[in-house]
Structure formats: C-alpha cells, structure tokens
PDB file of N, CA and C in Angstrom:
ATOM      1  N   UNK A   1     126.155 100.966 106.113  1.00  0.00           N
ATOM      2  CA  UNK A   1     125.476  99.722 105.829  1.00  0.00           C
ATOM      3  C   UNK A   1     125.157  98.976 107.124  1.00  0.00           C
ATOM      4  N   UNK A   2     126.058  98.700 108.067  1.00  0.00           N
ATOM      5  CA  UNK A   2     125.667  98.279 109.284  1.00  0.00           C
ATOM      6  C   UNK A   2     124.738  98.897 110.555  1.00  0.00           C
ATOM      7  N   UNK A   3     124.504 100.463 109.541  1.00  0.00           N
ATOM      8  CA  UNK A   3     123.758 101.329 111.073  1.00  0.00           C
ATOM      9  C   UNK A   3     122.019 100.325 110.080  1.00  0.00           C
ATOM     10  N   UNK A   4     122.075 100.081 108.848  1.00  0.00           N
ATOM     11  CA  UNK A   4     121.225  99.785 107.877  1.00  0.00           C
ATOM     12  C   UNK A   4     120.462  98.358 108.702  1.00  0.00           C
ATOM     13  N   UNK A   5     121.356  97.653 108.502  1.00  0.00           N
ATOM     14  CA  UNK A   5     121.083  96.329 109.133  1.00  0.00           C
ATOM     15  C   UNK A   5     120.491  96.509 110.758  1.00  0.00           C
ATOM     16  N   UNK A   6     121.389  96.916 111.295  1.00  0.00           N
ATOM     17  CA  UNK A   6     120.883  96.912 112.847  1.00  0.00           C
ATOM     18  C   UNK A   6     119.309  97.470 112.841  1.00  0.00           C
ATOM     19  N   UNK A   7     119.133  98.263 112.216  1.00  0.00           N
ATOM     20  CA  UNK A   7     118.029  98.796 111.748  1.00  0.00           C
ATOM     21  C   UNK A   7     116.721  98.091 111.705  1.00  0.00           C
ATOM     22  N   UNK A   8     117.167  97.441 110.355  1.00  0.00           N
ATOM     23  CA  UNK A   8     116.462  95.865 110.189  1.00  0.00           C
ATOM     24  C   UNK A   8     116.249  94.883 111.142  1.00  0.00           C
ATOM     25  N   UNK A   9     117.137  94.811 111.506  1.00  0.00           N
ATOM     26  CA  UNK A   9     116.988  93.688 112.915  1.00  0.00           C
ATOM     27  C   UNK A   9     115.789  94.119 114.080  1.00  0.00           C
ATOM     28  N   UNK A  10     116.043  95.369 114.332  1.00  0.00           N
ATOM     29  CA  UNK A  10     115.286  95.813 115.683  1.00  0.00           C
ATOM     30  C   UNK A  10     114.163  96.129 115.232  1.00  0.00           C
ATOM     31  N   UNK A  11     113.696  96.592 113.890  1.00  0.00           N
ATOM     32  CA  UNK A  11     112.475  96.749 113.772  1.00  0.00           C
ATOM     33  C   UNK A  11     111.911  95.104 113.726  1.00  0.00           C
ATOM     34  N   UNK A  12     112.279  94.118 112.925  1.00  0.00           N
ATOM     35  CA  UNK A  12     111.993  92.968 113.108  1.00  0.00           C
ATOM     36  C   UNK A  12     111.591  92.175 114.418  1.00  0.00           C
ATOM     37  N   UNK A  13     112.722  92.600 115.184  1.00  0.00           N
ATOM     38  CA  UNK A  13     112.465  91.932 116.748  1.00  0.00           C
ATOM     39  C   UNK A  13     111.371  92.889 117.516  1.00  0.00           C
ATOM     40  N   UNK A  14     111.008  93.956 117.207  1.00  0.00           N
ATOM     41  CA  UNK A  14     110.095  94.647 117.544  1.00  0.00           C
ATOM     42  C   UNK A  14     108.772  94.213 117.059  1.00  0.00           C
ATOM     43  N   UNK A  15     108.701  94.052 116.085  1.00  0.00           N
ATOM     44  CA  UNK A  15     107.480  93.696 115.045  1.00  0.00           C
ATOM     45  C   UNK A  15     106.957  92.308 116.135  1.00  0.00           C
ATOM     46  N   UNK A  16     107.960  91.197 116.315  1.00  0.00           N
ATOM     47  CA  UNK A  16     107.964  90.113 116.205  1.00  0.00           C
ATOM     48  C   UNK A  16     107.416  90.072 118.300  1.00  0.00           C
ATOM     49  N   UNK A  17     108.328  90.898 118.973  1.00  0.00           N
ATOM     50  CA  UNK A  17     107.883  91.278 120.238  1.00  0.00           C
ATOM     51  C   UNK A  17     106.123  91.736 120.343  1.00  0.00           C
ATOM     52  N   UNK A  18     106.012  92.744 119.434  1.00  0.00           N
ATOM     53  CA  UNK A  18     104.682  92.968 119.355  1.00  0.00           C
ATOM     54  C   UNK A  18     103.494  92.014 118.818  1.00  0.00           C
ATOM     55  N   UNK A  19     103.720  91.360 118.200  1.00  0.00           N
ATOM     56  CA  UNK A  19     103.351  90.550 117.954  1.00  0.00           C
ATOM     57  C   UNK A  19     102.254  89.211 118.706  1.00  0.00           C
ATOM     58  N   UNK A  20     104.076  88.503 119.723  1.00  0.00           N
ATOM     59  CA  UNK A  20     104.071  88.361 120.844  1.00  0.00           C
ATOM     60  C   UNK A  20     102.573  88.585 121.704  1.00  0.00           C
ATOM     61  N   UNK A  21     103.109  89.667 122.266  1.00  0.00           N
ATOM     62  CA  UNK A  21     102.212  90.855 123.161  1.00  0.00           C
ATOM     63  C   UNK A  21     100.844  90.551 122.386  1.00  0.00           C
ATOM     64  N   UNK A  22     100.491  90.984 121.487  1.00  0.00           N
ATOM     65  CA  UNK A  22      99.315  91.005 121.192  1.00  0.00           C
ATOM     66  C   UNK A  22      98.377  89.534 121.099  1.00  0.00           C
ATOM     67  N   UNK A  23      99.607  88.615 120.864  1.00  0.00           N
ATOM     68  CA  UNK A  23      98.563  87.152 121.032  1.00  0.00           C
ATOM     69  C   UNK A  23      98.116  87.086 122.380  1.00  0.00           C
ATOM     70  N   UNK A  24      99.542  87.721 123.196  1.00  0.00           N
ATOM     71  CA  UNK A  24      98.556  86.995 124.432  1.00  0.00           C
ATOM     72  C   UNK A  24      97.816  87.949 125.462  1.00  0.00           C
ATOM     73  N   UNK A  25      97.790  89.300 125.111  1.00  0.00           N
ATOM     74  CA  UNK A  25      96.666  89.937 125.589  1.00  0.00           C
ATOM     75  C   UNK A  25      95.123  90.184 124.926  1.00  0.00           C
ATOM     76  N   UNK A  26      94.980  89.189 124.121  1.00  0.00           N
ATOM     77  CA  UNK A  26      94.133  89.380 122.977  1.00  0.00           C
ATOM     78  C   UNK A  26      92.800  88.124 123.660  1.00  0.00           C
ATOM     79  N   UNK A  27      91.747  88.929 123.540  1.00  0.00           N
ATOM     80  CA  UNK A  27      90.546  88.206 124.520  1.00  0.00           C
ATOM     81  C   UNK A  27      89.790  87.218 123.090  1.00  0.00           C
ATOM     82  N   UNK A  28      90.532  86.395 122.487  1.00  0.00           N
ATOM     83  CA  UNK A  28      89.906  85.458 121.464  1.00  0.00           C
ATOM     84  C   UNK A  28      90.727  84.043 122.185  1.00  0.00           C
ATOM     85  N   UNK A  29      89.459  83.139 122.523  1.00  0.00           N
ATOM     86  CA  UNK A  29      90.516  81.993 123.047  1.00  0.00           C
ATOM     87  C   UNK A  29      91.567  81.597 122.290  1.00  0.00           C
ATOM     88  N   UNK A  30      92.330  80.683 122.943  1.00  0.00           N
ATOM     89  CA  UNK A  30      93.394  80.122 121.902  1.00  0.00           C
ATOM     90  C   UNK A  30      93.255  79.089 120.720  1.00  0.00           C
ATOM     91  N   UNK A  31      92.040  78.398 120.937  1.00  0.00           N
ATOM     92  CA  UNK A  31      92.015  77.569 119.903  1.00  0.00           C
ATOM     93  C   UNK A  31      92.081  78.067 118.327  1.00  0.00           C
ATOM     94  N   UNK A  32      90.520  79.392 119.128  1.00  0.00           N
ATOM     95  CA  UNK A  32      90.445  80.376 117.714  1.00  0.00           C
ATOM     96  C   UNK A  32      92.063  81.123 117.198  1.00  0.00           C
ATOM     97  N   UNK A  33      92.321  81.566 118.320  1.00  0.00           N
ATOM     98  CA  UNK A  33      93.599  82.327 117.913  1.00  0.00           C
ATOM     99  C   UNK A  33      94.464  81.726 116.822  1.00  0.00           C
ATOM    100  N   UNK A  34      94.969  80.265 116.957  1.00  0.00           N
ATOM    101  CA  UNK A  34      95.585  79.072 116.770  1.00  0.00           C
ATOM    102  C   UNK A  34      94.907  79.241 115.417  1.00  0.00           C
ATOM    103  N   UNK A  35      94.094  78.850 115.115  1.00  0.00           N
ATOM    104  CA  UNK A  35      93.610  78.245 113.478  1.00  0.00           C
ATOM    105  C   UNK A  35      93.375  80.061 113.089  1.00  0.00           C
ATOM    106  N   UNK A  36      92.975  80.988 113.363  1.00  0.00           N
ATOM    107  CA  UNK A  36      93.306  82.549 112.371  1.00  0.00           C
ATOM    108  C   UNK A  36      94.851  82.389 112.119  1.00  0.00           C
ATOM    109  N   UNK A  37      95.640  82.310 112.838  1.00  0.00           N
ATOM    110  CA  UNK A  37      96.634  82.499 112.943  1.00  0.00           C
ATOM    111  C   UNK A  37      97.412  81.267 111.916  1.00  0.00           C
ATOM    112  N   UNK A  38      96.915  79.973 112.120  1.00  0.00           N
ATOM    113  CA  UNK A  38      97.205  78.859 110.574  1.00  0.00           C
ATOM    114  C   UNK A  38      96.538  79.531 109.054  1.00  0.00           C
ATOM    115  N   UNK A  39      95.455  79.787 109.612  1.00  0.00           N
ATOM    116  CA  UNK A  39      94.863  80.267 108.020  1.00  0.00           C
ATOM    117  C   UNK A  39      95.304  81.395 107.469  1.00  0.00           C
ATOM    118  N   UNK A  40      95.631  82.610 108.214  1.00  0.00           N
ATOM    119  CA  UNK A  40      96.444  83.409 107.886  1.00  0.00           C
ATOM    120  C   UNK A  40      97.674  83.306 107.002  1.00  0.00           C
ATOM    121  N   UNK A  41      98.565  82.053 107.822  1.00  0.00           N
ATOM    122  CA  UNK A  41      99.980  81.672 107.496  1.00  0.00           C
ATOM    123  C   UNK A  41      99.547  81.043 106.102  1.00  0.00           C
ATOM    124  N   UNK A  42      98.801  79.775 106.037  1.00  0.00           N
ATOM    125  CA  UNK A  42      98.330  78.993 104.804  1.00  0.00           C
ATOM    126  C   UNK A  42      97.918  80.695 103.894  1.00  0.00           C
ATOM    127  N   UNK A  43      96.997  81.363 104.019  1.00  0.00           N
ATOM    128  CA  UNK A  43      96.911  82.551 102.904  1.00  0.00           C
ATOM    129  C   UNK A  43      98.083  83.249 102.639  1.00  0.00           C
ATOM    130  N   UNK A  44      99.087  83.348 103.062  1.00  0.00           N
ATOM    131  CA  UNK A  44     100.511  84.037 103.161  1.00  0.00           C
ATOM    132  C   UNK A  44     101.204  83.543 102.071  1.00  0.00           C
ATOM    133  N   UNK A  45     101.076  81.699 102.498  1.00  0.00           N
ATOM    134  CA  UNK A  45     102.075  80.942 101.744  1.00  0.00           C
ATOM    135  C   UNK A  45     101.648  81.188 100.722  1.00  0.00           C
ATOM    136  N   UNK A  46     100.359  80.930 100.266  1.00  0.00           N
ATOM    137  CA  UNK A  46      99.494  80.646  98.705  1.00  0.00           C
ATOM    138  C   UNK A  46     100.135  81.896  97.676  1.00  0.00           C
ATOM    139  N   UNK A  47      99.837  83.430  98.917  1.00  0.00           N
ATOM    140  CA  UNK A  47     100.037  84.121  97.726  1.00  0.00           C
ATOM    141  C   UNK A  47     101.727  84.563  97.232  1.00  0.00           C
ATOM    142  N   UNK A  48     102.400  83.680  98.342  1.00  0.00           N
ATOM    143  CA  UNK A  48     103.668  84.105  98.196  1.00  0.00           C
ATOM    144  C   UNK A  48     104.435  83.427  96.969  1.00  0.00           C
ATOM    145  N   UNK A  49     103.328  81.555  96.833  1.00  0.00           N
ATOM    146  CA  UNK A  49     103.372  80.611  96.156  1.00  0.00           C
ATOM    147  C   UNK A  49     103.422  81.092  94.575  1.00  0.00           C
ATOM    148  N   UNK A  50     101.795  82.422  94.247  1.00  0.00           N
ATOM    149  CA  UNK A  50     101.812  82.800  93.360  1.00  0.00           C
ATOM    150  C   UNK A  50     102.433  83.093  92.689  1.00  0.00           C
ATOM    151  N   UNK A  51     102.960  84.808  93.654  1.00  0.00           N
ATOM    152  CA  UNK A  51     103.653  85.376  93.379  1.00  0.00           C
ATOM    153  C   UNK A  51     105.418  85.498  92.790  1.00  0.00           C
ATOM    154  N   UNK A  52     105.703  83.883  93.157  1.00  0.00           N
ATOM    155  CA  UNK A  52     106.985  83.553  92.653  1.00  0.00           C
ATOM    156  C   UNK A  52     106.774  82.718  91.709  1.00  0.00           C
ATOM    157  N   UNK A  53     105.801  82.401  91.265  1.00  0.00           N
ATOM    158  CA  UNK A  53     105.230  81.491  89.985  1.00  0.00           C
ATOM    159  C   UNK A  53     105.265  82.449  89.134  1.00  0.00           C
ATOM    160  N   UNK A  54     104.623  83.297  89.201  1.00  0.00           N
ATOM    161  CA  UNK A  54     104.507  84.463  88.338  1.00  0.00           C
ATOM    162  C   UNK A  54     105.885  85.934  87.955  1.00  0.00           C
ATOM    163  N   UNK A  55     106.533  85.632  88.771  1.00  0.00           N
ATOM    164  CA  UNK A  55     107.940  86.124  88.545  1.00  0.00           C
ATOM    165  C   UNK A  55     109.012  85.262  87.804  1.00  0.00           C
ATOM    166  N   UNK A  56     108.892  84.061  88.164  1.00  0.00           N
ATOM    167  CA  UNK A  56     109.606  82.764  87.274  1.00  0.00           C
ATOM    168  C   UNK A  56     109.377  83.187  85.965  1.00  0.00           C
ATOM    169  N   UNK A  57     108.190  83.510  85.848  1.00  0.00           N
ATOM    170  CA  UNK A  57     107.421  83.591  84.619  1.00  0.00           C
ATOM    171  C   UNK A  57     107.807  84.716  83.346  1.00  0.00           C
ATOM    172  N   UNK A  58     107.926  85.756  84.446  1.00  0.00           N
ATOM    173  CA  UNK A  58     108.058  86.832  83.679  1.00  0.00           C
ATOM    174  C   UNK A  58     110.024  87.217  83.665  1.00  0.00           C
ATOM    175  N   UNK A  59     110.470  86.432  84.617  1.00  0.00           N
ATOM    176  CA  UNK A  59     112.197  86.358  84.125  1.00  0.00           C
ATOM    177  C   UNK A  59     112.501  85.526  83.134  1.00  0.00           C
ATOM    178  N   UNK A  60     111.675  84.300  83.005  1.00  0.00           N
ATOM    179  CA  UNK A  60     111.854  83.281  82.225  1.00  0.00           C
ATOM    180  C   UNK A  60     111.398  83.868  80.748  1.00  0.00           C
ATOM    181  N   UNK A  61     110.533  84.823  80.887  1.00  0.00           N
ATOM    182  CA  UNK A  61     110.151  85.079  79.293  1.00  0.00           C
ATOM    183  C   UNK A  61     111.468  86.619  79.048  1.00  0.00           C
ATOM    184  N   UNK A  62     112.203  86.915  79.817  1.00  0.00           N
ATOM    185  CA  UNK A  62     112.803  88.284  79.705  1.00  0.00           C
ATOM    186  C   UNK A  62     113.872  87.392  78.945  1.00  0.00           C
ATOM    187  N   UNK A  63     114.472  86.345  79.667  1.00  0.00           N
ATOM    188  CA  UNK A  63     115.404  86.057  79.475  1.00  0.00           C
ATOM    189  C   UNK A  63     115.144  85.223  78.090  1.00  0.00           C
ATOM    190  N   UNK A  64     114.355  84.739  77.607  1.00  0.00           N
ATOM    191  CA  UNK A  64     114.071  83.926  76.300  1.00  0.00           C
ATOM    192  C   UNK A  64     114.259  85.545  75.150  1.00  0.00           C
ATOM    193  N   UNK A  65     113.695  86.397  75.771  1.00  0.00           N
ATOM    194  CA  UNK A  65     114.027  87.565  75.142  1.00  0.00           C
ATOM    195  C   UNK A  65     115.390  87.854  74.975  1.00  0.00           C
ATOM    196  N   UNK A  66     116.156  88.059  75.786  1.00  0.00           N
ATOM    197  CA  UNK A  66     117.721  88.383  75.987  1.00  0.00           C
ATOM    198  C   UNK A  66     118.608  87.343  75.205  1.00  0.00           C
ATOM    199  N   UNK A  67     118.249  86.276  75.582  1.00  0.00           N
ATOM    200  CA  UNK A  67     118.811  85.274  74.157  1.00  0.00           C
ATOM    201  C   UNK A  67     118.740  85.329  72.477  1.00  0.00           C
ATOM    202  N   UNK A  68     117.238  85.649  71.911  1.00  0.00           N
ATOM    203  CA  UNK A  68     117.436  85.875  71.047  1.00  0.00           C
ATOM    204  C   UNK A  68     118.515  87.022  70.137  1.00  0.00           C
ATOM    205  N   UNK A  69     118.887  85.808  68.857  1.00  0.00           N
ATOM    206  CA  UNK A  69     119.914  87.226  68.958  1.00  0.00           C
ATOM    207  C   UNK A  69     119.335  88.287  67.830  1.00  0.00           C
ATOM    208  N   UNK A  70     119.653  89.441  67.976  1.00  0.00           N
ATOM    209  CA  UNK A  70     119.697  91.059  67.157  1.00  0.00           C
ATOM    210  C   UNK A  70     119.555  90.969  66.206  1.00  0.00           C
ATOM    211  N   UNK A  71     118.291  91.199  65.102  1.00  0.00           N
ATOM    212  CA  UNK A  71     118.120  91.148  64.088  1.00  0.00           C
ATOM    213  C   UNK A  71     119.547  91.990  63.296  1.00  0.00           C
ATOM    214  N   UNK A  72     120.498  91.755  61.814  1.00  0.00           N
ATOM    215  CA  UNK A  72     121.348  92.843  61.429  1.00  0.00           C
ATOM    216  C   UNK A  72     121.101  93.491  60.542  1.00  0.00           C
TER     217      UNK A  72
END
C-alpha cells in the first residue's frame, strides 16, 4: 500500500512539475496564458459541479430505494 501511495505522489508532483515547465516555456503571453488557464479551471469546476449534483442524485434515489421495505 505504501509502494501505492508513493506512487501517487510522484506521479502527481511530476504532472504538477510538468506542468510548471510548460507554462513557462510556452510562447503565449501571460495575460493570455492567465485567463486559458482561469477558464479552463472555471470549466473544470462547472463540470465537477455537475457531476456531483448528479451523483447526489442518483445515491439519493438508491438509497430511497434501500429504505423501502420488502414487499412479503
């Protein structure tokens, strides 16, 4: 489990290094860079927004299911 994690970590800090690197060898000024890089994040949030709206949704109806009780 811990070779698991370390795992996780370094690909993360890698991702996140590269990342890095690529903003700032990247020939788009910064202003532009700056607002792709907000609108990006703002499109991220929205669909992440959805996507847990819509899971609420579908635990919330499992579980209205799981309550009812067993016809005998």
């Amino acid at each position: 489990m811990r070779r698991f994690f370390s795992f996780i970590a370094g690909a993360l800090t890698g991702g996140l290094v590269g990342a890095v690197l690529a903003m700032l060898f990247t020939p788009i000024p910064g202003q532009v860079l700056r607002n792709k890089i907000i609108e990006k994040s703002i499109d991220i949030s929205n669909e992440v927004k959805v996507a847990q709206k819509n899971r609420r949704i579908e635990l919330e109806n499992e579980l209205a299911k799981r309550r009812r009780p067993t016809p005998k």
